[in-house]
Protein backbone atom coordinates (compact mmCIF):
# COMPACT_ATOMS: atom_id res chain seq x y z
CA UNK A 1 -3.07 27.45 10.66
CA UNK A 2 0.28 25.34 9.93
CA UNK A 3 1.24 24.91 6.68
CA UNK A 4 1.50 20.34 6.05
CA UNK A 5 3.78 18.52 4.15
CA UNK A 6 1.53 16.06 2.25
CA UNK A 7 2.79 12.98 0.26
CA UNK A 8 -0.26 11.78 -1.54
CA UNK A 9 -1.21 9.72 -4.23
CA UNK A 10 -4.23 11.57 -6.11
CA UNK A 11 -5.85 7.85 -7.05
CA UNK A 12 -6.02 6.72 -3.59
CA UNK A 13 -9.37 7.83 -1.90
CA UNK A 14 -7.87 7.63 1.44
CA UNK A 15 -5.68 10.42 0.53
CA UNK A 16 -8.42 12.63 -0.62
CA UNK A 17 -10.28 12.19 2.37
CA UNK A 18 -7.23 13.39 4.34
CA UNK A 19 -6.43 16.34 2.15
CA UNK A 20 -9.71 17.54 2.64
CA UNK A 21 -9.70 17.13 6.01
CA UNK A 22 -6.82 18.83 6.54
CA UNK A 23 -8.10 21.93 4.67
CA UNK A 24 -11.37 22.16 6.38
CA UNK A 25 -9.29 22.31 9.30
CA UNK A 26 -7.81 25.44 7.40
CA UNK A 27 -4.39 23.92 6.73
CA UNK A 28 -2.21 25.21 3.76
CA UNK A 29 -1.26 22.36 2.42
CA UNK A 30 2.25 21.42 -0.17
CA UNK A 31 1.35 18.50 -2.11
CA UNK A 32 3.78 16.21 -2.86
CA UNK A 33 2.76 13.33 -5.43
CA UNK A 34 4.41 10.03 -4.08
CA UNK A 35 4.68 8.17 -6.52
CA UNK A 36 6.48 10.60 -8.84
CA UNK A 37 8.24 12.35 -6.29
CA UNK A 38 9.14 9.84 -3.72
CA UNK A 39 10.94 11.25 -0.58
CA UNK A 40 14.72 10.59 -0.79
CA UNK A 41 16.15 7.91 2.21
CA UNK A 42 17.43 10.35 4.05
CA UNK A 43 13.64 12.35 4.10
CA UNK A 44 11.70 8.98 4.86
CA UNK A 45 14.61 7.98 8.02
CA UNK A 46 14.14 11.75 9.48
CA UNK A 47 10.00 10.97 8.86
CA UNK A 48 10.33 8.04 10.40
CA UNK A 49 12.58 9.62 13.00
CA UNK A 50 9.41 12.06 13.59
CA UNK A 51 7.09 9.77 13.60
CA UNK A 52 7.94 7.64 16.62
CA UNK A 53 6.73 4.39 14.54
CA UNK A 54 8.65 1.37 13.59
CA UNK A 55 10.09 1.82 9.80
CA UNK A 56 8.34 -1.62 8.91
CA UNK A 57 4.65 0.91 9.69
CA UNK A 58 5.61 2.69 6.67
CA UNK A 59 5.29 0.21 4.64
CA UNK A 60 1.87 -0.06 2.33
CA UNK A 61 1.14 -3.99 2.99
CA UNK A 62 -1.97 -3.68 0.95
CA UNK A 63 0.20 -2.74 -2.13
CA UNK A 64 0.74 -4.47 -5.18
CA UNK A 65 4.56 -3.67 -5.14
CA UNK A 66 4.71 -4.68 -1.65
CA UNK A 67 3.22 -8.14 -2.39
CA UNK A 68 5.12 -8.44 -6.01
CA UNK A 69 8.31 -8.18 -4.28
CA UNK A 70 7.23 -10.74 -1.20
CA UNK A 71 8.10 -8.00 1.63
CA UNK A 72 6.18 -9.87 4.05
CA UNK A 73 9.12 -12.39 4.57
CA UNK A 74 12.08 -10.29 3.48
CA UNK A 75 11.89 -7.02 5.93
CA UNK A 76 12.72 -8.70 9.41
CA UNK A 77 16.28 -9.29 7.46
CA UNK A 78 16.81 -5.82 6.87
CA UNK A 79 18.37 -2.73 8.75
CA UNK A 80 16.80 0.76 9.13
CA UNK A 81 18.98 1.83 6.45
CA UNK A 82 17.90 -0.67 4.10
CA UNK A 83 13.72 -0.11 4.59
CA UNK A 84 14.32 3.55 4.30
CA UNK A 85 16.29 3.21 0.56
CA UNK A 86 13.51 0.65 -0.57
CA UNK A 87 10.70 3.07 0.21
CA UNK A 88 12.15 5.42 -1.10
CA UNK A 89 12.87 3.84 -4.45
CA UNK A 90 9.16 3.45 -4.62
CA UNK A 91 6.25 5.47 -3.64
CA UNK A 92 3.67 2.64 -3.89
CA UNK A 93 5.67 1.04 -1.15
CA UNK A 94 5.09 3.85 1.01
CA UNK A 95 1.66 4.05 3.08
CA UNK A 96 -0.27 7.32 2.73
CA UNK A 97 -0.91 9.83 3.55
CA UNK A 98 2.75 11.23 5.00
CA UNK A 99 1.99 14.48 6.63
CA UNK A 100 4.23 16.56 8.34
CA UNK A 101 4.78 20.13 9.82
CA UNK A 102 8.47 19.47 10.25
CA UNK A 103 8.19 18.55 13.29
CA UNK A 104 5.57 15.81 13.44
CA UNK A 105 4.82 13.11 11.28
CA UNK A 106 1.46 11.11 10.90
CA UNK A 107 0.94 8.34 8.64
CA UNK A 108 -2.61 7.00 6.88
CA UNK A 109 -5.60 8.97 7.58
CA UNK A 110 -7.51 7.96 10.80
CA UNK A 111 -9.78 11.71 11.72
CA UNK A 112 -8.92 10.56 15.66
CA UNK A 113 -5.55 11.12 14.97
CA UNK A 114 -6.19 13.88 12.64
CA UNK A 115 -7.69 16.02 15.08
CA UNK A 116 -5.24 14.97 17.82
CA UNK A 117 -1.93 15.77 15.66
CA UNK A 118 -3.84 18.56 12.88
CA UNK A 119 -7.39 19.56 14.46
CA UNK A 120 -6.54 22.39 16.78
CA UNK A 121 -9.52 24.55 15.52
CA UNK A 122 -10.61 27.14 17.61
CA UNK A 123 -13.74 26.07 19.01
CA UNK A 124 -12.18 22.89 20.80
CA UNK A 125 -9.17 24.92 22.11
C-alpha cells in the first residue's frame, strides 16, 4: 500500500479515527504533529494546490484560534498568499486530518472519502 503524509493532532479524536483507518487499510503512515510541526506556506499552497478545495476549506472554523482571532469576517479580505502564511503560523488553524501521497490531498476524515481517495483494498478492486 502507499505510504500517507499525515498532519494530525494526537488530542483530536477525529484524527485517531482517520489514522486508524488508514492503517487498517494497510497504509504506512509518516506522522506529522500539526501543531508542533506546522507545514511551511509554501507546503499548505502546494496542499491546497492538490487538493482542488478553496484555501478558506482549510481552515478549522470550530477552533478556538480561529474564533480568538475573528477569521469569520477577516478571510474574504485576504489573498491566497495571505491564508496560506496564517495557517501555517498555526496548526490549530489548520483542519485535520491533512493526508497526502504527494499527489493527492484530503482534508478531515469522512470514511466515504477515505475509501474513495485511500481504500483501494483488494477485495473491492
Amino acid at each position: 500500500m502507499t505510504s500517507l503524509k499525515v498532519y494530525h493532532y494526537e488530542k483530536c479524536s477525529t484524527c485517531r479515527n482517520a489514522i486508524k483507518w488508514l492503517r487498517n487499510a494497510g497504509h504506512e503512515l509518516e506522522l506529522i504533529p500539526i501543531v508542533e510541526q506546522p507545514p511551511t506556506p509554501d507546503e499548505v499552497q502546494d496542499l491546497i494546490a492538490k487538493s482542488g478545495l478553496e484555501s478558506k476549506k482549510f481552515f478549522n472554523v470550530s477552533g478556538e484560534v480561529y474564533k480568538e482571532l475573528g477569521l469569520k469576517d477577516k478571510l474574504a479580505d485576504m489573498d491566497e498568499v495571505e491564508r496560506a502564511r496564517l495557517l501555517a503560523s498555526n496548526g490549530k488553524l489548520i483542519k485535520r486530518p491533512v493526508v497526502t501521497d504527494g499527489e493527492h490531498v484530503t482534508l478531515g476524515f469522512k470514511p466515504e472519502l477515505y475509501e474513495q481517495s485511500w481504500g483501494q483494498k483488494e477485495e473491492s478492486q
